[in-house]
Every structure is written in structure tokens, then in C-alpha cells.
PDB file of N, CA and C in Angstrom:
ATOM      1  N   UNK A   1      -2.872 -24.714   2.881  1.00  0.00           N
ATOM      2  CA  UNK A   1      -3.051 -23.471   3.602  1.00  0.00           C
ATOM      3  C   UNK A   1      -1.689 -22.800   3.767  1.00  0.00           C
ATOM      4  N   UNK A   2      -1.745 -21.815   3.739  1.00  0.00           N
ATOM      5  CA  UNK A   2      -0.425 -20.869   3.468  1.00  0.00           C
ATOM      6  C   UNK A   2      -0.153 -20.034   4.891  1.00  0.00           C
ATOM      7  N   UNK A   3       0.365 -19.949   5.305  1.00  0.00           N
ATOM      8  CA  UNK A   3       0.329 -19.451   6.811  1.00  0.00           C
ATOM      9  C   UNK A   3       1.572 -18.148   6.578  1.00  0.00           C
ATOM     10  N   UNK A   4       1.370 -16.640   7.029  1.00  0.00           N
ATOM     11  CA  UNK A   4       2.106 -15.666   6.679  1.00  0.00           C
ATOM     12  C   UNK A   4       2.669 -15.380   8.480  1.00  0.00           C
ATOM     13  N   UNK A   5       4.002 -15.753   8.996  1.00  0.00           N
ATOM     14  CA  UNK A   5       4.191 -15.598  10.286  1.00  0.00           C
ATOM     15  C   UNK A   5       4.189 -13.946  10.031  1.00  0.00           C
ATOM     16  N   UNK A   6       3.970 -13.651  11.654  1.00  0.00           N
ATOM     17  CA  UNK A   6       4.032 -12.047  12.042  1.00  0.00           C
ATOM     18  C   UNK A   6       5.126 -11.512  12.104  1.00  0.00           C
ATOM     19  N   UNK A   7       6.530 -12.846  12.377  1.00  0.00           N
ATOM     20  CA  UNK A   7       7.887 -11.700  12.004  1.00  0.00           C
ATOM     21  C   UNK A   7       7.941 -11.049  10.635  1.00  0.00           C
ATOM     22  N   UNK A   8       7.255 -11.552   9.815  1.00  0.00           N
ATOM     23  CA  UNK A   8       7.477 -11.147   8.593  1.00  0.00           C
ATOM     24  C   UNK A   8       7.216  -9.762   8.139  1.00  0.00           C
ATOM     25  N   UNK A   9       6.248  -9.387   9.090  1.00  0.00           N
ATOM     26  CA  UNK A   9       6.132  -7.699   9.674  1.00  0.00           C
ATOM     27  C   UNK A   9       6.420  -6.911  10.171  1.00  0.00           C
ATOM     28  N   UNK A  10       7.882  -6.556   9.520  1.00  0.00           N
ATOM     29  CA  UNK A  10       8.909  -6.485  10.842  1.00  0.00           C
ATOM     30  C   UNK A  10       9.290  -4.925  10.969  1.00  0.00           C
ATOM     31  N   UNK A  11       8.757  -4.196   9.982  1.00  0.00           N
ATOM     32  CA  UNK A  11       8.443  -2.558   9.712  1.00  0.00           C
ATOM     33  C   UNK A  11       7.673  -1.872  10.673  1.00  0.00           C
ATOM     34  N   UNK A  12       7.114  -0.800  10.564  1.00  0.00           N
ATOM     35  CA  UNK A  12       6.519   0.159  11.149  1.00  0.00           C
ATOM     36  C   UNK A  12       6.389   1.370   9.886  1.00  0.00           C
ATOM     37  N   UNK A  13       5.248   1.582   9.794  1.00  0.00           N
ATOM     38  CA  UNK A  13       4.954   2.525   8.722  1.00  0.00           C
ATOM     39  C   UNK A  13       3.960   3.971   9.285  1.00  0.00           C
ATOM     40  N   UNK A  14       3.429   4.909   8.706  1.00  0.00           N
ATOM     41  CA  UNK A  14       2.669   5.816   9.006  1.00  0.00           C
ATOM     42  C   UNK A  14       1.616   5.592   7.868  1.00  0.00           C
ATOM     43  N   UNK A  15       0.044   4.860   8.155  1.00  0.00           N
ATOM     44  CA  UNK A  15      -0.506   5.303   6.563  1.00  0.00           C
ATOM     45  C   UNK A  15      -1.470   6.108   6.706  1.00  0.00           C
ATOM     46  N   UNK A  16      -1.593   7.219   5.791  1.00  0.00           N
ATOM     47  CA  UNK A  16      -2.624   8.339   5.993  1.00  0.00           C
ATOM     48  C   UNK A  16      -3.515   8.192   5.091  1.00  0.00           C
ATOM     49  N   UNK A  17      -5.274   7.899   5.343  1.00  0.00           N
ATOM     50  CA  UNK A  17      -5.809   7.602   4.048  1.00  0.00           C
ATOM     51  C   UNK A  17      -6.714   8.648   3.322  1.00  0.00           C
ATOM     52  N   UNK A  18      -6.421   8.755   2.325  1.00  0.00           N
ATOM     53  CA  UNK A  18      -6.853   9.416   1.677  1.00  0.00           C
ATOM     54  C   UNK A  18      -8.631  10.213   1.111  1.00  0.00           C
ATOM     55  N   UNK A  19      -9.077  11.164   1.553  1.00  0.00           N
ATOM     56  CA  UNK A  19     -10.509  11.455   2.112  1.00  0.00           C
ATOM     57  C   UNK A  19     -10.780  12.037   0.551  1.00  0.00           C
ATOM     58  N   UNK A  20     -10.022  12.526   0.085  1.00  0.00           N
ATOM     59  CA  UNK A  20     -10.605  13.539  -1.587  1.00  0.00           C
ATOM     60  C   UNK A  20      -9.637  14.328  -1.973  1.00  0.00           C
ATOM     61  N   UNK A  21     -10.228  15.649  -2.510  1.00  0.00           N
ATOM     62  CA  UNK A  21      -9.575  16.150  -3.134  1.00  0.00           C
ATOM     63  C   UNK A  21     -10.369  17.475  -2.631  1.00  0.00           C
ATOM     64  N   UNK A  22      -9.499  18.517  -2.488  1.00  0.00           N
ATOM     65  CA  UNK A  22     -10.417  19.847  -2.184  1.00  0.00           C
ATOM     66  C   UNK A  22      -9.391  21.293  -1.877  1.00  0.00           C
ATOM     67  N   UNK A  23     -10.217  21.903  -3.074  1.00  0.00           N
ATOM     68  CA  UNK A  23      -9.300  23.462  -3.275  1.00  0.00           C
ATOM     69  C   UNK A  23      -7.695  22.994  -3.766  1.00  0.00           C
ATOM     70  N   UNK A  24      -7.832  21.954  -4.761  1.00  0.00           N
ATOM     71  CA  UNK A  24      -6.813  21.872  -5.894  1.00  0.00           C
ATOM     72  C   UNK A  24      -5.448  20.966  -4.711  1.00  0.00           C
ATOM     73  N   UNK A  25      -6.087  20.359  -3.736  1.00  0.00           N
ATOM     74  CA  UNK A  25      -5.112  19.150  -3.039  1.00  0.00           C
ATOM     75  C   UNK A  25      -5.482  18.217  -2.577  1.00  0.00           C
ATOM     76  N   UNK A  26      -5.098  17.535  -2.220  1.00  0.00           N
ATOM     77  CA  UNK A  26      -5.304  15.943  -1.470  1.00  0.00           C
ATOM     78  C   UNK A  26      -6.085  16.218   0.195  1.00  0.00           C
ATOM     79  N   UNK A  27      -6.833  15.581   0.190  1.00  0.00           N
ATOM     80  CA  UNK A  27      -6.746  15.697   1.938  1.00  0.00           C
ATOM     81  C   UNK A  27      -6.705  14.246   2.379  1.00  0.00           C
ATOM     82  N   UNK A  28      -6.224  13.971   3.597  1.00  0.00           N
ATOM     83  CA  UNK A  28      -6.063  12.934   4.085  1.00  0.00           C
ATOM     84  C   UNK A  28      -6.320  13.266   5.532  1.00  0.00           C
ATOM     85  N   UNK A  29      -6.679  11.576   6.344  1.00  0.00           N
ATOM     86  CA  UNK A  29      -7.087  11.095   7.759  1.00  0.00           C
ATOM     87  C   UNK A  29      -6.033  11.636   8.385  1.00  0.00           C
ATOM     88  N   UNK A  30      -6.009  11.130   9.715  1.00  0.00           N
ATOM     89  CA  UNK A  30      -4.803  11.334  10.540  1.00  0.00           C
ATOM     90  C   UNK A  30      -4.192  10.279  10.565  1.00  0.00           C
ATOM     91  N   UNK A  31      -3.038  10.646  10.838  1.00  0.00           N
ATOM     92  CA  UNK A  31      -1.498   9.349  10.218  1.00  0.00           C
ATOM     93  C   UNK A  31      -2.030   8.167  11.630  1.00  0.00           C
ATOM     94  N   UNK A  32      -2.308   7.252  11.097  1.00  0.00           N
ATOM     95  CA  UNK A  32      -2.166   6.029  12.107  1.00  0.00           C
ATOM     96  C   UNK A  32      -0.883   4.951  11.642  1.00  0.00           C
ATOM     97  N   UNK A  33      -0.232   4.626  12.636  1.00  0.00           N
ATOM     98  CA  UNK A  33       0.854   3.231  12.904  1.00  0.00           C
ATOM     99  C   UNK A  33       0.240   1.990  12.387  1.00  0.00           C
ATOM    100  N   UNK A  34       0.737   1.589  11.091  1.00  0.00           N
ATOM    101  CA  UNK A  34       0.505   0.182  10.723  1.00  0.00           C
ATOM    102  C   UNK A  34       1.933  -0.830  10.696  1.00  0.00           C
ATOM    103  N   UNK A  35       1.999  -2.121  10.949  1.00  0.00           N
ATOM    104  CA  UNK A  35       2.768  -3.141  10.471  1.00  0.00           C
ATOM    105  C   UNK A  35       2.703  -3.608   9.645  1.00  0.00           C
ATOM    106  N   UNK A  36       3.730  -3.565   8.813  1.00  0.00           N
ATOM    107  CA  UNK A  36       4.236  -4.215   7.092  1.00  0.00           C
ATOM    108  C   UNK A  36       5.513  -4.449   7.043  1.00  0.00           C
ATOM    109  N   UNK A  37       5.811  -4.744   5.807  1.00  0.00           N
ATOM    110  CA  UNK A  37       7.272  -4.963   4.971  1.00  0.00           C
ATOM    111  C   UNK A  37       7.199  -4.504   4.229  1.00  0.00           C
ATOM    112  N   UNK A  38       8.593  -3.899   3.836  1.00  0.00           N
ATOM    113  CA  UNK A  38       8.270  -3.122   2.411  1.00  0.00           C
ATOM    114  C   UNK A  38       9.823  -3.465   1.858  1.00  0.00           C
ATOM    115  N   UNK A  39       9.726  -3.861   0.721  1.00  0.00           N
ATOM    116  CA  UNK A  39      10.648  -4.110  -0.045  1.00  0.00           C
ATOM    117  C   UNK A  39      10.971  -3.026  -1.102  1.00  0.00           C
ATOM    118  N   UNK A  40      12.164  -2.300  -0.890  1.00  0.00           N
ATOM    119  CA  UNK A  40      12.286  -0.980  -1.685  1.00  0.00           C
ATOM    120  C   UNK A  40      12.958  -1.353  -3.175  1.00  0.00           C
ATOM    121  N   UNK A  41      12.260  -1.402  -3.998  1.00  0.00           N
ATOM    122  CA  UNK A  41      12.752  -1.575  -5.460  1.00  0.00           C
ATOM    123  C   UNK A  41      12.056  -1.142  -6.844  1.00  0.00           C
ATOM    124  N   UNK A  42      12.796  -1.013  -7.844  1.00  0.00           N
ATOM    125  CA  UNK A  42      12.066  -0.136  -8.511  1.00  0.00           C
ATOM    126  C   UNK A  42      11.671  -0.988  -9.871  1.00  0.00           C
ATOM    127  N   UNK A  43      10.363  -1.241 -10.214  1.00  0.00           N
ATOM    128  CA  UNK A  43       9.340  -1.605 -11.251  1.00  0.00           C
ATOM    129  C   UNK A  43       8.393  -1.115 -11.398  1.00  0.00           C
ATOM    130  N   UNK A  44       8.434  -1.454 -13.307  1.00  0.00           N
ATOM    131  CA  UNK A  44       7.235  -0.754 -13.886  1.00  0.00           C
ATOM    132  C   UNK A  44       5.706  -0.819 -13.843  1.00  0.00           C
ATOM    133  N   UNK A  45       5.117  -0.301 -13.666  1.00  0.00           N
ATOM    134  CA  UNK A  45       3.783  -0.226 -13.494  1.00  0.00           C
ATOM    135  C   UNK A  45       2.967   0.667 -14.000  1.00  0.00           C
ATOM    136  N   UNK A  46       1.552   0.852 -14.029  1.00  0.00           N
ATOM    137  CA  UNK A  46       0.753   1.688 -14.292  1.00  0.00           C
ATOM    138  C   UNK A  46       0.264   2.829 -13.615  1.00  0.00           C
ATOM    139  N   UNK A  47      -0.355   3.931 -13.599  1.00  0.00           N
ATOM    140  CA  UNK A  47      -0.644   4.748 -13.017  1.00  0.00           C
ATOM    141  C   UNK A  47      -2.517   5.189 -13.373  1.00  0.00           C
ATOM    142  N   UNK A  48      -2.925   4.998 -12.934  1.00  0.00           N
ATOM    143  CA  UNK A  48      -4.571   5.392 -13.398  1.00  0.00           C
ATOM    144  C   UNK A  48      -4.695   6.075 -12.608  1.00  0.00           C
ATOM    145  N   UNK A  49      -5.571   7.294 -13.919  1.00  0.00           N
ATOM    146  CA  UNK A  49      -6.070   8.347 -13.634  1.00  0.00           C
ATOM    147  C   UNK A  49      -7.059   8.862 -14.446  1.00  0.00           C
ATOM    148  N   UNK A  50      -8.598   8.550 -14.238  1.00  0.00           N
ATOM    149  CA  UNK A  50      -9.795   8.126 -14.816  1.00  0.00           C
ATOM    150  C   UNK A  50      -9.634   7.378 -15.879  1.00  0.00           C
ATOM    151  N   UNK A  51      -9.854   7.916 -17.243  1.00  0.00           N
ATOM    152  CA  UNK A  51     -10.278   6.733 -17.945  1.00  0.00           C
ATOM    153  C   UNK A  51      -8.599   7.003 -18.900  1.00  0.00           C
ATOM    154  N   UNK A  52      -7.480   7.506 -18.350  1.00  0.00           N
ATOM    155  CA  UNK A  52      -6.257   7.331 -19.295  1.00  0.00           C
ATOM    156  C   UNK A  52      -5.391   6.533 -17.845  1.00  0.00           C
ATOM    157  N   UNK A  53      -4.460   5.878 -18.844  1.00  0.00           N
ATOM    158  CA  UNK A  53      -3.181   5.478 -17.800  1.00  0.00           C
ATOM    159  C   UNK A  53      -2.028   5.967 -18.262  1.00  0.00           C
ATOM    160  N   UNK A  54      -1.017   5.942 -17.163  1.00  0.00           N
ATOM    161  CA  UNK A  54       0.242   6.012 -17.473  1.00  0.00           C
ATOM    162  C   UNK A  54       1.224   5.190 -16.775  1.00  0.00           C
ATOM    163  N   UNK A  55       2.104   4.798 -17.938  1.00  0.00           N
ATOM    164  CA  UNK A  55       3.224   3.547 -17.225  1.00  0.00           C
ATOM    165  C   UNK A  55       3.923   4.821 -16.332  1.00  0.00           C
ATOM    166  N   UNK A  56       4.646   3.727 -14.944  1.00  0.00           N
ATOM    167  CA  UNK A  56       4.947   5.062 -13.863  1.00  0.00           C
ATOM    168  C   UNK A  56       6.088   3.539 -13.275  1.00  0.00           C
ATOM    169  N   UNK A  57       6.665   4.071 -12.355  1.00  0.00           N
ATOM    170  CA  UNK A  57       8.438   3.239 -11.755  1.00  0.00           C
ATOM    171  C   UNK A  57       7.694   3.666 -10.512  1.00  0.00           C
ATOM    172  N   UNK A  58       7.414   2.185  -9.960  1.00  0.00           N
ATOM    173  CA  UNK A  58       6.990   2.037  -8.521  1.00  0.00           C
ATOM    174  C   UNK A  58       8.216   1.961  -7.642  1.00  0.00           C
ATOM    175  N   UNK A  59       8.322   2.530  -6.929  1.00  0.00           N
ATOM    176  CA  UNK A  59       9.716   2.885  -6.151  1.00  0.00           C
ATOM    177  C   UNK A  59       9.722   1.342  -4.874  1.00  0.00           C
ATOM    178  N   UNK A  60       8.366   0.939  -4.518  1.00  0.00           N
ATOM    179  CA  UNK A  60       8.470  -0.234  -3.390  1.00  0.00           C
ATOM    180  C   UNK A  60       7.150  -1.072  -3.114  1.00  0.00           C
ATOM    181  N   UNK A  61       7.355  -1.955  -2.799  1.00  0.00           N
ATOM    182  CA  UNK A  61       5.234  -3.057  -2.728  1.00  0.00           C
ATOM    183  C   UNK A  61       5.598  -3.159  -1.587  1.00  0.00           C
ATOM    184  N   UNK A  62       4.946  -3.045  -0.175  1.00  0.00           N
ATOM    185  CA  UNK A  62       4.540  -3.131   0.681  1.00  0.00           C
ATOM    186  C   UNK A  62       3.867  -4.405   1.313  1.00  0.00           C
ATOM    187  N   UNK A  63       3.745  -5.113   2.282  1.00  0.00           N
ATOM    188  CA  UNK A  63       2.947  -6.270   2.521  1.00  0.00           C
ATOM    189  C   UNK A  63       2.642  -6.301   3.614  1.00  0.00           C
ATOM    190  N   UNK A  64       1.048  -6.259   4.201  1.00  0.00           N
ATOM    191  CA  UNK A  64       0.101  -5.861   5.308  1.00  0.00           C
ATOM    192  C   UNK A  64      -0.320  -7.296   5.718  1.00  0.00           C
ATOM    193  N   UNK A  65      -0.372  -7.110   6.657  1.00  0.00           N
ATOM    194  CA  UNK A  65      -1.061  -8.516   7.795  1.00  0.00           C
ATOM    195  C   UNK A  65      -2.788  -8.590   6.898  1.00  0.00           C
ATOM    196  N   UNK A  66      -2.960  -9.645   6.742  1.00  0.00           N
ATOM    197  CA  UNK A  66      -4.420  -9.901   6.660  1.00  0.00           C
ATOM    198  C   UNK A  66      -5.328  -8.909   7.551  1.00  0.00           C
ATOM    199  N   UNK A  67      -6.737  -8.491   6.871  1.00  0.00           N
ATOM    200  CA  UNK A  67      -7.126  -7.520   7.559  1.00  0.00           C
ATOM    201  C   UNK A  67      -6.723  -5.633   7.804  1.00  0.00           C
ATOM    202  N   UNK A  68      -5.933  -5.529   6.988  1.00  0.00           N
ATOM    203  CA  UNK A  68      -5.614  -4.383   6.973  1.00  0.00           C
ATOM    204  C   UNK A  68      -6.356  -3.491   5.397  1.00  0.00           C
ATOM    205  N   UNK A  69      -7.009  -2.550   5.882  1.00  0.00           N
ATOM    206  CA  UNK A  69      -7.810  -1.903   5.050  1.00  0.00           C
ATOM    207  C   UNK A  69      -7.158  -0.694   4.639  1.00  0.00           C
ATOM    208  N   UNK A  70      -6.419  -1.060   2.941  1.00  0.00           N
ATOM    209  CA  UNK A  70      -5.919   0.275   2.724  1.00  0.00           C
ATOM    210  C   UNK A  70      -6.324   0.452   1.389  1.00  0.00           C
ATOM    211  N   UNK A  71      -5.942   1.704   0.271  1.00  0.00           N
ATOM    212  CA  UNK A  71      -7.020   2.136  -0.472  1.00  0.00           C
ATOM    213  C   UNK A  71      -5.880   2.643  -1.774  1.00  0.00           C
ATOM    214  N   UNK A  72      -6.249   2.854  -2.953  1.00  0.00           N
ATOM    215  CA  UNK A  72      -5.166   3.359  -3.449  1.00  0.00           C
ATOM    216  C   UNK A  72      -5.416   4.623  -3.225  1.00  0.00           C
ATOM    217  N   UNK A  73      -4.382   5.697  -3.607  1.00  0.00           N
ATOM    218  CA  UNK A  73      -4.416   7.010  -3.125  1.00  0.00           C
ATOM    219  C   UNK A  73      -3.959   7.365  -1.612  1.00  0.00           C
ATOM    220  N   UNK A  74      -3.962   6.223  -0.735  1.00  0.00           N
ATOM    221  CA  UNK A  74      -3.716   6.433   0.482  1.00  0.00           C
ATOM    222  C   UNK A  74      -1.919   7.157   0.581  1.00  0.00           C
ATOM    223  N   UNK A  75      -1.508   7.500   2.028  1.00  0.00           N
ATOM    224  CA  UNK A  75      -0.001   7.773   1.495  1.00  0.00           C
ATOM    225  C   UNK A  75       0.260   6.712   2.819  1.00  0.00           C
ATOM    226  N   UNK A  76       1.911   6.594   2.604  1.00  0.00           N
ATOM    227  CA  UNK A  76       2.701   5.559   3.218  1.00  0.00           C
ATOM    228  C   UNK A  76       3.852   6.251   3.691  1.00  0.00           C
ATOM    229  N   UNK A  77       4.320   6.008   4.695  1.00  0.00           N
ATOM    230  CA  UNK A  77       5.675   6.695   5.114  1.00  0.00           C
ATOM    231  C   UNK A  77       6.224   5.925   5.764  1.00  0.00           C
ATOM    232  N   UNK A  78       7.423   5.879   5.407  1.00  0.00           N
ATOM    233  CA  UNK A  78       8.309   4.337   5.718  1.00  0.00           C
ATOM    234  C   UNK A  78      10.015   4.852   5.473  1.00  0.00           C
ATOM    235  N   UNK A  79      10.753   4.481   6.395  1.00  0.00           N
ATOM    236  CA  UNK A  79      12.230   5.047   5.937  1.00  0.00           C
ATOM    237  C   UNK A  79      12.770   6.347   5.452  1.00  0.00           C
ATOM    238  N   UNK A  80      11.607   7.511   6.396  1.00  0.00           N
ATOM    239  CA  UNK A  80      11.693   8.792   5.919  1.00  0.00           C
ATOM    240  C   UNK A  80      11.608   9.380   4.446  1.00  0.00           C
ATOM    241  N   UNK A  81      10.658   8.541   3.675  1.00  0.00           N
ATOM    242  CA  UNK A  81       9.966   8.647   2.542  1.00  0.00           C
ATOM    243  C   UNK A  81       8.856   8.463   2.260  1.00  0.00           C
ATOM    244  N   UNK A  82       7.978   9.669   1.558  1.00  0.00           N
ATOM    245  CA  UNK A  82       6.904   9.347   1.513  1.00  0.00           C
ATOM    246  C   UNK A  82       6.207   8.810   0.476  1.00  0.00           C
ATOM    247  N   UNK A  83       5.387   7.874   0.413  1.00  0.00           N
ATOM    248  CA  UNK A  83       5.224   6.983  -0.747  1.00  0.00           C
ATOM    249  C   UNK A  83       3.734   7.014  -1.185  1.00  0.00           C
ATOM    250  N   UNK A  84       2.729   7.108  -2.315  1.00  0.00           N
ATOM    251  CA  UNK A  84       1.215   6.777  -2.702  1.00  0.00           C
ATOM    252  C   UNK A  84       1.122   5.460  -2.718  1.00  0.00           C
ATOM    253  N   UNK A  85       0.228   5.383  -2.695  1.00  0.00           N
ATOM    254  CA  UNK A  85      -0.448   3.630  -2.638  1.00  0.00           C
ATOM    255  C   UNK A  85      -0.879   3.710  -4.495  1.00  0.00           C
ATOM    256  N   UNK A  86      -0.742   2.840  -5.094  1.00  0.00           N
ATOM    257  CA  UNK A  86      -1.009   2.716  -6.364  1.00  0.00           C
ATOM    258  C   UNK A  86      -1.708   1.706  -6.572  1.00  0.00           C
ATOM    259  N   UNK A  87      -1.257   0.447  -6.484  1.00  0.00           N
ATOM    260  CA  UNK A  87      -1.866  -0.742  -6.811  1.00  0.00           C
ATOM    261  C   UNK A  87      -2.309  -0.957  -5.159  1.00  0.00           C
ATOM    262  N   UNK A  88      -3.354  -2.016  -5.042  1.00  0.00           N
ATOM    263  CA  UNK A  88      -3.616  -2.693  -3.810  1.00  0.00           C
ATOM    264  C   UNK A  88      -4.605  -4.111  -4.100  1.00  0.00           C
ATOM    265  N   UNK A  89      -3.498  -5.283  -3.679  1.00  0.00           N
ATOM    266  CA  UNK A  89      -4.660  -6.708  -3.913  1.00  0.00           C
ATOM    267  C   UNK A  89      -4.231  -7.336  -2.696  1.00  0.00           C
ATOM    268  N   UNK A  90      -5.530  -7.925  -2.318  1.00  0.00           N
ATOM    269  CA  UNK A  90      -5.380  -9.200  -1.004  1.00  0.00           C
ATOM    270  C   UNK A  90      -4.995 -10.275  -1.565  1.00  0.00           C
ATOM    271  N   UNK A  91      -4.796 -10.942  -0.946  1.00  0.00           N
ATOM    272  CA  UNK A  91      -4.028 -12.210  -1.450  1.00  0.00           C
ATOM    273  C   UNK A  91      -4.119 -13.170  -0.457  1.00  0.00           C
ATOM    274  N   UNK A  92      -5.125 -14.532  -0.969  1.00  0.00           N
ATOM    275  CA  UNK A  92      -5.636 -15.384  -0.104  1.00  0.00           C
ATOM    276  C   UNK A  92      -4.873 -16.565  -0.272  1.00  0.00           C
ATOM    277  N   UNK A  93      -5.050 -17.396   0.669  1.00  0.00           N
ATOM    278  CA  UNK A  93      -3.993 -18.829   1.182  1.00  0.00           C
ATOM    279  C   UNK A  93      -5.094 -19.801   0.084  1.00  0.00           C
ATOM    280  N   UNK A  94      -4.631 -21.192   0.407  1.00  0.00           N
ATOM    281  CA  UNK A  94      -5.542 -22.025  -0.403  1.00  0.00           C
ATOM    282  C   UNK A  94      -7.061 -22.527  -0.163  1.00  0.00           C
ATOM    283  N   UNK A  95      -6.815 -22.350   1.272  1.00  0.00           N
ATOM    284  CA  UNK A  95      -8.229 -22.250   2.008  1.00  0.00           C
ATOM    285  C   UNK A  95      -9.532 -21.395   1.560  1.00  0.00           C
ATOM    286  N   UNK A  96      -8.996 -20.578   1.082  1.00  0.00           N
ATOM    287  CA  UNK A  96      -9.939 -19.030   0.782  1.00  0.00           C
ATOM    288  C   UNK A  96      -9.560 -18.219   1.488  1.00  0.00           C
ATOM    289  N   UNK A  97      -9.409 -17.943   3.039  1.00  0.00           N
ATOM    290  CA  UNK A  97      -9.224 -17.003   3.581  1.00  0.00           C
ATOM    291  C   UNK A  97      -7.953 -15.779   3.539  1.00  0.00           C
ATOM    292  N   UNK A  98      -8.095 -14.515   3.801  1.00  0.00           N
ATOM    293  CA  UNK A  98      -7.172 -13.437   3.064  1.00  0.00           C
ATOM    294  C   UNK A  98      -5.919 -13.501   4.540  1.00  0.00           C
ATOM    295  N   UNK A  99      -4.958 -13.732   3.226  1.00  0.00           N
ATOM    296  CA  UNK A  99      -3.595 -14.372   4.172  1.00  0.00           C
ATOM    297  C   UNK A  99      -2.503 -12.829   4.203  1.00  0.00           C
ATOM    298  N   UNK A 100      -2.832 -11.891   2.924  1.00  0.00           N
ATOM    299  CA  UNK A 100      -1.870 -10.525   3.515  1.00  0.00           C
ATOM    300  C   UNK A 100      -2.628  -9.945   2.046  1.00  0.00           C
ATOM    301  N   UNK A 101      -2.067  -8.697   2.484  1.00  0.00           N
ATOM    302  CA  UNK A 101      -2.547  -7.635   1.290  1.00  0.00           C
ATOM    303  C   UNK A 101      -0.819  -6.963   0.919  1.00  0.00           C
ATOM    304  N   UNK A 102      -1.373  -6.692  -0.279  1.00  0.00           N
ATOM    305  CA  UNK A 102       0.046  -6.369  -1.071  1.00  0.00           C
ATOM    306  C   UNK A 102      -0.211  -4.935  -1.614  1.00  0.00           C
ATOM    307  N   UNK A 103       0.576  -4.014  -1.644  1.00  0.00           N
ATOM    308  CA  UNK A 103       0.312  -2.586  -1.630  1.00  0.00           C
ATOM    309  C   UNK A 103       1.908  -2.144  -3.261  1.00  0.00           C
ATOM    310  N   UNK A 104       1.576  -1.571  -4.165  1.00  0.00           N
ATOM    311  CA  UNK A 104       2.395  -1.216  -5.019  1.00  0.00           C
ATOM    312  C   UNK A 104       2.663   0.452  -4.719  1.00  0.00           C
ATOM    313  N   UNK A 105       4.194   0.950  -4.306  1.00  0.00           N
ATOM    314  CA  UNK A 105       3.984   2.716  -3.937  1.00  0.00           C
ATOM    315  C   UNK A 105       4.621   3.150  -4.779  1.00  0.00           C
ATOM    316  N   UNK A 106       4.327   4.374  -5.115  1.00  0.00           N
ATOM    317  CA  UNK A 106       5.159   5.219  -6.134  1.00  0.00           C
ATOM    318  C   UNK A 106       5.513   6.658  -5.277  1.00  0.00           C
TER     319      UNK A 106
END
């Protein structure tokens, strides 16, 4: 069993999630306060956008307490930058149960 302590959440972020698309922009929720880490560094990744991709330079991956429900498309604001959610996987201990979620931003 893999145990993720809570200092390890030692951030404060803004994430706004993402509702659609309407009259040629994004709309999004209202900004709620989440706890994470975010490790700012830059790797390659993908970008999907229906049925084409594009390789894209993820600027930082993020890492959420178990239980935190976030989406790709969502936005992130962290260190007076604002970041998309791109990738998003939970990530469970050996037990089965979901030990943190991992967030890729561009």
C-alpha cells in the first residue's frame, strides 16, 4: 500500500472547470481553491483535438489528493500562470484504492 502524505500538497491552485464552448470561446465554472503540487517543467506530449493530434511542450504535471475531480480542458492557475489541463490519470496504491491524480498542463 502506497500512502501519499498531505504535506506533499503543499500548493494552492485556482481550478476552473471547463462547461463548453459557446459563441467561438471557452466557458468555464467559477474558480474554486484546490490543493496540489505542481512541478514546473517542460515535456513532450500530445495534444487531442477530435480525431487529429498534435505533439505540444507541457509546461508542468500537477498532483491532486485522491478524490479530486478534474477534467481535461479544465484551466489551472498556479504561480500567476495560467495553465489547461491536457492529460489527466488517477493513480492507485497496491491495494486498488485511488492514492492521487496526476494532471499534465500546457
Amino acid at each position: 500500500m502506497m500512502l501519499t502524505p498531505d504535506f506533499t500538497f503543499c500548493h494552492t491552485a485556482t481550478l476552473e472547470r471547463w462547461q463548453g464552448r459557446e459563441l467561438n470561446r471557452d466557458t468555464y465554472g467559477p474558480p474554486e481553491q484546490v490543493r496540489c503540487r505542481i512541478n514546473v517543467r517542460r515535456q513532450r506530449t500530445w495534444r487531442q483535438s477530435g480525431a487529429t493530434s498534435q505533439e505540444a511542450v507541457a509546461s508542468a504535471k500537477a498532483y491532486f489528493p485522491a478524490g479530486t475531480r478534474i477534467d481535461v480542458q479544465d484551466r489551472v492557475t498556479a504561480f500567476g500562470r495560467r495553465y489547461t489541463v491536457n492529460e489527466v490519470a488517477p493513480r492507485f496504491n497496491l491495494g486498488g484504492g485511488e492514492n492521487h491524480v496526476e494532471a499534465v498542463l500546457i
